[in-house]
Protein backbone atom coordinates (compact mmCIF):
# COMPACT_ATOMS: atom_id res chain seq x y z
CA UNK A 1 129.27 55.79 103.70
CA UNK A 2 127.64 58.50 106.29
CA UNK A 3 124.54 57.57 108.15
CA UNK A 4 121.77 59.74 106.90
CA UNK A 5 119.77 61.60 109.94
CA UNK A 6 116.60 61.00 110.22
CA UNK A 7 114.66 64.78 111.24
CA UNK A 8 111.73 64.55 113.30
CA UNK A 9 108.88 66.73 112.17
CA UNK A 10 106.35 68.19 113.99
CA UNK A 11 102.89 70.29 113.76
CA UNK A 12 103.22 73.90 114.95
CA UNK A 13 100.92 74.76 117.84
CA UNK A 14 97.20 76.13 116.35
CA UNK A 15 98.20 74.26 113.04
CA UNK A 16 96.11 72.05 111.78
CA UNK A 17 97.42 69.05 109.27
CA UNK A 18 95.12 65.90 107.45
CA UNK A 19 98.29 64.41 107.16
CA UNK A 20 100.70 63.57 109.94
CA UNK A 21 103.88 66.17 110.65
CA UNK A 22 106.17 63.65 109.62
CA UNK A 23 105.69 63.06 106.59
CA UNK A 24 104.37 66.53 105.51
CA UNK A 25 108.85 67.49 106.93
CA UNK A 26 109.81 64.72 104.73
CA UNK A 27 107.83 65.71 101.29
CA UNK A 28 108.73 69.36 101.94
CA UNK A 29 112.62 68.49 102.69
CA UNK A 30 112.38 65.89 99.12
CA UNK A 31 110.97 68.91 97.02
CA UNK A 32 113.11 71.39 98.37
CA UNK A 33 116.01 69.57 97.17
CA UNK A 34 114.73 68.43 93.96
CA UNK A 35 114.25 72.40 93.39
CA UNK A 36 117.85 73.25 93.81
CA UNK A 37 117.90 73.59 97.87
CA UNK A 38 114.88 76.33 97.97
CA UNK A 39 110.68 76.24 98.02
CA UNK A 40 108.70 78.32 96.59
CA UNK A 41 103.96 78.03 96.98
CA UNK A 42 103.91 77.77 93.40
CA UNK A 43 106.42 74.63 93.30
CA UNK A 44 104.63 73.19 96.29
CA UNK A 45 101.24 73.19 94.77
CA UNK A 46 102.50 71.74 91.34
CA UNK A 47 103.95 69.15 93.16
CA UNK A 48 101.05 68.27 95.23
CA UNK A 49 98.65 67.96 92.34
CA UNK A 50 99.78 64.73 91.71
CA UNK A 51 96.81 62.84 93.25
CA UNK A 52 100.13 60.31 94.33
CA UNK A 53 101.92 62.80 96.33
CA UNK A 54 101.57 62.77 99.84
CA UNK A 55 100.62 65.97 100.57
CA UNK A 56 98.04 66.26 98.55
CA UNK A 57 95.13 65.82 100.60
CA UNK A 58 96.63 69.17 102.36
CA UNK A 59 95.00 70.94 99.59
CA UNK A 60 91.48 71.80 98.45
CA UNK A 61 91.58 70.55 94.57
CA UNK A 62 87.82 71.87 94.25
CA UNK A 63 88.08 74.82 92.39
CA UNK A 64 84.83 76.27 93.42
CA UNK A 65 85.69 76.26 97.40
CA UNK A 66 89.40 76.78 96.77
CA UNK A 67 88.20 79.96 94.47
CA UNK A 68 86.02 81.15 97.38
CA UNK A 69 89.53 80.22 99.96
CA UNK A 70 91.39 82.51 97.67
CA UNK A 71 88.47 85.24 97.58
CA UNK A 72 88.64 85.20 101.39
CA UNK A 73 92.88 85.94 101.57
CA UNK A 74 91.51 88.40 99.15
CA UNK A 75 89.68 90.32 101.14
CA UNK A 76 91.63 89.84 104.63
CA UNK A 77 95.08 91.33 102.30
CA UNK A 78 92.58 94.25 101.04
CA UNK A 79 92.12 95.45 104.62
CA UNK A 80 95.32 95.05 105.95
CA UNK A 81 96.62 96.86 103.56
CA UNK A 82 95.46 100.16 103.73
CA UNK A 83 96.45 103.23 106.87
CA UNK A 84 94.81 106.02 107.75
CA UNK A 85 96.23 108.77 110.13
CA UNK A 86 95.36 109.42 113.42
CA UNK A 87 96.27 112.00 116.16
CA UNK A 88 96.09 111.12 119.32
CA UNK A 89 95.05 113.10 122.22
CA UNK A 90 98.28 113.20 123.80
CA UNK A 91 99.80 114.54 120.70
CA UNK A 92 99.45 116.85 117.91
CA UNK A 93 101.15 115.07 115.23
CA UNK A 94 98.71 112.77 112.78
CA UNK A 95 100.45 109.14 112.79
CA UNK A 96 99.89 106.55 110.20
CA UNK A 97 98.56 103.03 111.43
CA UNK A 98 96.92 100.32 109.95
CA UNK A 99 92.98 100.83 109.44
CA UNK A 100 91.73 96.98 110.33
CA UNK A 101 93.54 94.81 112.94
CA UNK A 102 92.51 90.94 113.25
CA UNK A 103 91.73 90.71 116.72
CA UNK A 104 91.41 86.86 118.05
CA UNK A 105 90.28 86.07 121.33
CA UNK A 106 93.67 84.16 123.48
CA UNK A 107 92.20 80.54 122.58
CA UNK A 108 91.33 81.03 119.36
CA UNK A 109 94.49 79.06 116.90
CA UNK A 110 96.09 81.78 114.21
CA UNK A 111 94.53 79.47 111.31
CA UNK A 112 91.33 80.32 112.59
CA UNK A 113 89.66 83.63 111.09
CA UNK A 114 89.61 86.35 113.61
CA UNK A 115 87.80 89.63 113.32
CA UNK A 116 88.70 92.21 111.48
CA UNK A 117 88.00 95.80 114.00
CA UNK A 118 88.19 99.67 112.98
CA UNK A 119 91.30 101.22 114.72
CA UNK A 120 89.46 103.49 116.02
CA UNK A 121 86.60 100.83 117.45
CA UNK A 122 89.54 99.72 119.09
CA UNK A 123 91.14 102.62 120.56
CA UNK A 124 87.39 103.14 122.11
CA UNK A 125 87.26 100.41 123.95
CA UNK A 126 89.58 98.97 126.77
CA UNK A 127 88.51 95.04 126.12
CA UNK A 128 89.20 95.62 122.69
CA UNK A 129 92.64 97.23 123.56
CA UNK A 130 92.91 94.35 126.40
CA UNK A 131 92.53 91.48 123.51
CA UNK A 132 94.76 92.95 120.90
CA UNK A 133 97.33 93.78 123.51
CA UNK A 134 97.16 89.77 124.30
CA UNK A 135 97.29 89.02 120.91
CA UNK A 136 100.52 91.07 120.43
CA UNK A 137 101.92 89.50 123.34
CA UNK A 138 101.06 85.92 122.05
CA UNK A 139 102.40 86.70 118.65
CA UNK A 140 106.00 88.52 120.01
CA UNK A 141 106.23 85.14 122.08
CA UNK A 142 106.02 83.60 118.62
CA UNK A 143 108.41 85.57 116.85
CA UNK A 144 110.76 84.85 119.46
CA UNK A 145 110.13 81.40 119.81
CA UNK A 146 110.38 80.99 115.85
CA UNK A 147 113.67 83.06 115.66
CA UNK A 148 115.24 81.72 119.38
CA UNK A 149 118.17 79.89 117.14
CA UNK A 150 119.67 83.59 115.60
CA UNK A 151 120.76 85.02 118.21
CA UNK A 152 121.41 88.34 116.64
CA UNK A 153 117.69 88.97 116.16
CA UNK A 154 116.78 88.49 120.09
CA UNK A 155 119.31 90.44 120.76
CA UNK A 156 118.16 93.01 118.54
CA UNK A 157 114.75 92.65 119.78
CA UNK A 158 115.46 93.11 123.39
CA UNK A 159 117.52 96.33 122.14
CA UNK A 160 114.30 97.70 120.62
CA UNK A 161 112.53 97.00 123.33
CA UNK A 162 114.46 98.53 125.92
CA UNK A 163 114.45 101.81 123.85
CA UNK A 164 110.61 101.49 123.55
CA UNK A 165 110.24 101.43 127.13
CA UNK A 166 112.62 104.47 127.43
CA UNK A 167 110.67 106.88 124.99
């Protein structure tokens, strides 16, 4: 009979868990295959409910907070969501772009709320620009650190950015 691995779990830097990394992996890894090898937020909160599971203190079961949570996402999807057009001095073609960016100061962990600034408050100002421009940098550090195992996709991504640079 095969030895079973045992996978070592661990928080994600600017995460924040009650309960330890470990066992969090292990709960996730149990329901995933108890749901036919995929996950899904609905299956994960159904699951959790159970005041026995061990994940359940991850969640806020009070309905009036969790309500307010949910009111929150709300919002921050509402102004992601929508573009206006700009043209920039340089050009005279109108270009779409997103209205609000969150912009989060370089310590400040991605489960934290950042602000939510005008495009255009931001194209006025060069700290403004300065922070976001971090922030982009931080989060394409991310990406690649979160996708360093395909290969393909760096690949692609250094690709991209090579004919970014060029334009």
């Amino acid at each position: 009979m095969p030895r079973e691995e045992i996978t070592k779990y661990f928080t994600r830097p600017g995460f924040r868990l009650r309960t330890n990394a470990q066992t969090v992996g292990e709960e996730l890894e149990r329901l995933r295959k108890k749901h036919g090898g995929t996950l899904t937020t609905a299956v994960v909160v159904v699951e959790a409910k159970k005041k026995s599971n061990p994940i359940h203190n991850e969640f806020d079961w009070d309905d009036k907070t969790a309500a307010k949570q949910y009111r929150l996402t709300q919002a921050g999807y509402l102004m992601r969501a929508v573009e206006i057009e700009l043209t920039r001095p340089d050009t005279e073609e109108p270009q779409r772009t997103r209205m609000y960016f969150v912009v989060r100061p370089p310590e400040t962990p991605v489960t934290e709320e950042g602000e939510y600034r005008h495009i255009r408050d931001i194209v006025s100002s060069e700290d403004t620009q300065k922070l976001l421009i971090s922030q982009a940098k931080r989060e394409g550090k991310e990406w690649m650190a979160r996708y360093r195992h395909i290969k393909e996709l760096i690949d692609w991504m250094v690709v991209e950015l090579q004919a970014e640079s060029d334009r």
